[in-house]
N, C-alpha and C. Protein backbone atom coordinates (compact mmCIF):
# COMPACT_ATOMS: atom_id res chain seq x y z
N UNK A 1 173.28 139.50 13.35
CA UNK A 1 174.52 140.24 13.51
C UNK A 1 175.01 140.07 14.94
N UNK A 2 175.93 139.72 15.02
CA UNK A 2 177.00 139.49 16.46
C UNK A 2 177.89 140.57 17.11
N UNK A 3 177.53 140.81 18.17
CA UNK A 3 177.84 141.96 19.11
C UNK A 3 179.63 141.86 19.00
N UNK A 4 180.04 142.77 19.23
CA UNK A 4 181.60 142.66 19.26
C UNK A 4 182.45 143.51 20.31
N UNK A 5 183.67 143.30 20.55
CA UNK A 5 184.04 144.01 21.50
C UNK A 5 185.30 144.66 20.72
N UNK A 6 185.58 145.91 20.74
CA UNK A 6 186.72 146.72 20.87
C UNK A 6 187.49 147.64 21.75
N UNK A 7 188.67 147.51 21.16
CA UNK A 7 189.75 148.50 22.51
C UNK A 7 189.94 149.65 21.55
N UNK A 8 189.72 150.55 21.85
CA UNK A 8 190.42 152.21 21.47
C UNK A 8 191.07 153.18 22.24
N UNK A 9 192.08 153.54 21.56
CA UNK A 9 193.20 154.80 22.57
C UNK A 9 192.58 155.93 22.01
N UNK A 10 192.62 157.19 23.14
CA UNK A 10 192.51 158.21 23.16
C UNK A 10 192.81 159.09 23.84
N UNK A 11 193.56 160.18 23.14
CA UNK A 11 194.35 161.00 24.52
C UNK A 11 195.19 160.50 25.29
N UNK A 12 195.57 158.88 24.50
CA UNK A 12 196.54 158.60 25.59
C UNK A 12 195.83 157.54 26.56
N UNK A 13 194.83 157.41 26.41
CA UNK A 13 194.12 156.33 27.72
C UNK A 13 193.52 155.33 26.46
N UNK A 14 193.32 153.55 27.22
CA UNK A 14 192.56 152.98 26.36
C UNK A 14 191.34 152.46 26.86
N UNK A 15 190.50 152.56 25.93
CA UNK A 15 188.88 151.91 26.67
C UNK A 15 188.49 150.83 25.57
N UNK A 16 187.38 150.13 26.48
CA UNK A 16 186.97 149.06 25.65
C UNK A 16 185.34 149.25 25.73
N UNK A 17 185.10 148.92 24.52
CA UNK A 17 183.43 148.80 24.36
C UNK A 17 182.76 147.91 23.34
N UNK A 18 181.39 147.74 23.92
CA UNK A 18 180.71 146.32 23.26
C UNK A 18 179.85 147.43 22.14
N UNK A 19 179.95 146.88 20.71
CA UNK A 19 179.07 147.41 20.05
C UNK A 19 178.60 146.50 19.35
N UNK A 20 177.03 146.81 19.11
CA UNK A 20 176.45 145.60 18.41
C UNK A 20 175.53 146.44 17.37
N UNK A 21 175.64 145.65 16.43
CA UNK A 21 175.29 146.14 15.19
C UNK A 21 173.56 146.18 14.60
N UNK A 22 173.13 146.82 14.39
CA UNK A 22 171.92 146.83 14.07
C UNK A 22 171.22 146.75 13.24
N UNK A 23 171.81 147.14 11.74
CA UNK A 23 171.69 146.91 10.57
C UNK A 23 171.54 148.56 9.58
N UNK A 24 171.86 148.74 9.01
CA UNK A 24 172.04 150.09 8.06
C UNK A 24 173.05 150.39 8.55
N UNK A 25 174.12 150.29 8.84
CA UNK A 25 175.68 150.93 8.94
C UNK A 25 175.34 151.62 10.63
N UNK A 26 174.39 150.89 11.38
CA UNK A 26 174.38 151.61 12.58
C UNK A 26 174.85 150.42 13.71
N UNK A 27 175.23 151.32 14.60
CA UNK A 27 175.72 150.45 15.95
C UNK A 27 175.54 151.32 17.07
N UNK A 28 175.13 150.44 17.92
CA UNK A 28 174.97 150.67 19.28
C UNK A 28 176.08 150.32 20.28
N UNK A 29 176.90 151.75 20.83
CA UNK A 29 178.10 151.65 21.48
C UNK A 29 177.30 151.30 22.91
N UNK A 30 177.99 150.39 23.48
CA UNK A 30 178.02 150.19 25.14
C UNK A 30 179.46 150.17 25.92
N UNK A 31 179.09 150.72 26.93
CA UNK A 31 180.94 150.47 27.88
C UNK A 31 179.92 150.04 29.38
N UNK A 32 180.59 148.75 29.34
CA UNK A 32 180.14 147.91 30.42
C UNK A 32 178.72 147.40 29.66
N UNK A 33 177.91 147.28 30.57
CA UNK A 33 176.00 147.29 30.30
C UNK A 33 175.30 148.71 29.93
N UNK A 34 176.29 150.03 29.74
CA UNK A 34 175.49 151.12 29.76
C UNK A 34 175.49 151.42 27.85
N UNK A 35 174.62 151.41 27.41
CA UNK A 35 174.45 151.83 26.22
C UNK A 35 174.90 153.57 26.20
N UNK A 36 175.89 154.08 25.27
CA UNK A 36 176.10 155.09 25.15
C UNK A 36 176.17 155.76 24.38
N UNK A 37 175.07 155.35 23.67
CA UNK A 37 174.88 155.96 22.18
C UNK A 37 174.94 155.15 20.94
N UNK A 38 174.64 155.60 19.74
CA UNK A 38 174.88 154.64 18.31
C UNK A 38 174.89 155.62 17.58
N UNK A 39 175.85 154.94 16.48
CA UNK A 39 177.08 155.84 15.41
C UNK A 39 176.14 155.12 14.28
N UNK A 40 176.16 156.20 13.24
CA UNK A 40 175.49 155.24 12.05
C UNK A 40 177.16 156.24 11.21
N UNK A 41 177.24 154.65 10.60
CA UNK A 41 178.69 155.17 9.19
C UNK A 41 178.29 155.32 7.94
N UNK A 42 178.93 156.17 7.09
CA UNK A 42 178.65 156.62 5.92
C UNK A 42 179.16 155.69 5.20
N UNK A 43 178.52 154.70 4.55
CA UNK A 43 178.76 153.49 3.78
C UNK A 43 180.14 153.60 2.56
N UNK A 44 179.98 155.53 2.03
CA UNK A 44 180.54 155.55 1.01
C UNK A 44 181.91 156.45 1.60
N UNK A 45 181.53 157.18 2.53
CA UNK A 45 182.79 157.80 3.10
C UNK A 45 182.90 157.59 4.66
N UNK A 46 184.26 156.67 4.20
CA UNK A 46 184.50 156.09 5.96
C UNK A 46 184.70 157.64 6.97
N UNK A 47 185.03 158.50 6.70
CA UNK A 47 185.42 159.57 7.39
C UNK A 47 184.48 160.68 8.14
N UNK A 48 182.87 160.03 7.33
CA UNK A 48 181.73 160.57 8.19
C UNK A 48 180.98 159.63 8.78
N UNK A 49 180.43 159.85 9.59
CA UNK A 49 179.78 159.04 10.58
C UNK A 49 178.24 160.28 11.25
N UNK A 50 177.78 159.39 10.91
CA UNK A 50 176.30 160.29 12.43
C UNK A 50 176.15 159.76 13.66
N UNK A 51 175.95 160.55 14.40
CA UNK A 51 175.98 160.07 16.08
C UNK A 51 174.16 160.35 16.73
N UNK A 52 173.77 159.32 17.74
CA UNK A 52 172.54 159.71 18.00
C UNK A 52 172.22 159.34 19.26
N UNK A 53 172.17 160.19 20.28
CA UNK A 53 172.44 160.23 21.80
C UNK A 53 174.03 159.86 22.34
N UNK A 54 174.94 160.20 22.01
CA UNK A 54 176.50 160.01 22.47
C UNK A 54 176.08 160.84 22.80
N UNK A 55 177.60 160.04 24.15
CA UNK A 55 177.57 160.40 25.25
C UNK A 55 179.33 160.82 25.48
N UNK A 56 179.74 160.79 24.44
CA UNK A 56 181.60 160.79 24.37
C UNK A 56 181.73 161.69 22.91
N UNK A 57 183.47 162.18 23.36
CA UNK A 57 184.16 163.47 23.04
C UNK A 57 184.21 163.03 21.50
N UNK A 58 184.35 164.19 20.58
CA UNK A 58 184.65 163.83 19.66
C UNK A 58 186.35 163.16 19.24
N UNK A 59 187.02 163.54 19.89
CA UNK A 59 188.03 162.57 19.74
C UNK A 59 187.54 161.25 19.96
N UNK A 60 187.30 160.89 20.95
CA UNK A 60 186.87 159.49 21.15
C UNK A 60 185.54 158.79 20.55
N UNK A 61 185.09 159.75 19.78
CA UNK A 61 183.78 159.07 18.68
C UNK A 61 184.72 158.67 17.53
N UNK A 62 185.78 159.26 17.55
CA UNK A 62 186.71 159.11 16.25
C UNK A 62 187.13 157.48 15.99
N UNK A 63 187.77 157.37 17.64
CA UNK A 63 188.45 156.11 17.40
C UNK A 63 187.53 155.10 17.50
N UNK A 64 186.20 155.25 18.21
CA UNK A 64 185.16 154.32 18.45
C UNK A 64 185.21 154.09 16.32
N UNK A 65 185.03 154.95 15.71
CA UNK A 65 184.02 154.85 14.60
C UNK A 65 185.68 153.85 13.90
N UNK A 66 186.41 154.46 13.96
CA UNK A 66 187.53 153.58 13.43
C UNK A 66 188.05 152.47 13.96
N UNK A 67 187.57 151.72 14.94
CA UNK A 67 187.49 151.07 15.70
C UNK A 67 186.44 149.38 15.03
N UNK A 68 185.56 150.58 14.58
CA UNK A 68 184.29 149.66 14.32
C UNK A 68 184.76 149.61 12.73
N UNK A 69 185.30 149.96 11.89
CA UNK A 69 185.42 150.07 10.72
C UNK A 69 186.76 149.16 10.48
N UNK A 70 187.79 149.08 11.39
CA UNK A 70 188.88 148.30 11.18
C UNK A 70 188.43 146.57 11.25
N UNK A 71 187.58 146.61 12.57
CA UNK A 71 186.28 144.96 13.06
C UNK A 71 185.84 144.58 11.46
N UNK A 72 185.21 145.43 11.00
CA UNK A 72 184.13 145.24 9.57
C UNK A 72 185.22 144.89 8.74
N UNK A 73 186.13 145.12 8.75
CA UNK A 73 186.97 145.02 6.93
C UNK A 73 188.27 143.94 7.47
N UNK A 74 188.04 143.36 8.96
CA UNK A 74 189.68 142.92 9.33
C UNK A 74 188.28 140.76 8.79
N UNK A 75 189.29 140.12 7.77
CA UNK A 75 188.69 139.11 7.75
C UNK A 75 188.49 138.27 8.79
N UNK A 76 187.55 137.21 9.05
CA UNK A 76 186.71 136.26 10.00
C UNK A 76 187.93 134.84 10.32
């Protein structure tokens, strides 16, 4: 699985982060080299997600997780 990079707005500001995928619907968010947690997605409902050591707002877990879900379904 191949690491990827995304941009997400929030509040009005945009950030970018490397997430690389791990396998079971989980990913490991980084901004820069700092790992900042990993989101595991609910395979069957895009609208839940679990978080495990984040380090960011829930607004901005929002767009991270939709972020990573637009990457997965946008074709190669």
């Amino acid at each position: 699985m191949e690491q990827f990079r995304i941009e997400v707005a929030s509040e009005g500001q945009g950030y970018f982060f490397n997430v690389k995928p791990i396998g079971g619907h989980r990913y490991e968010i980084y901004k820069e080299e700092d790992k900042i947690g990993t989101i595991q997605l609910d395979g069957q409902d895009h609208e839940h997600c679990t978080t495990i050591d984040c380090k960011v707002d829930l607004p901005l877990l929002n767009a991270i997780r939709e972020g990573i879900l637009t990457h997965e379904s946008s074709p190669l």
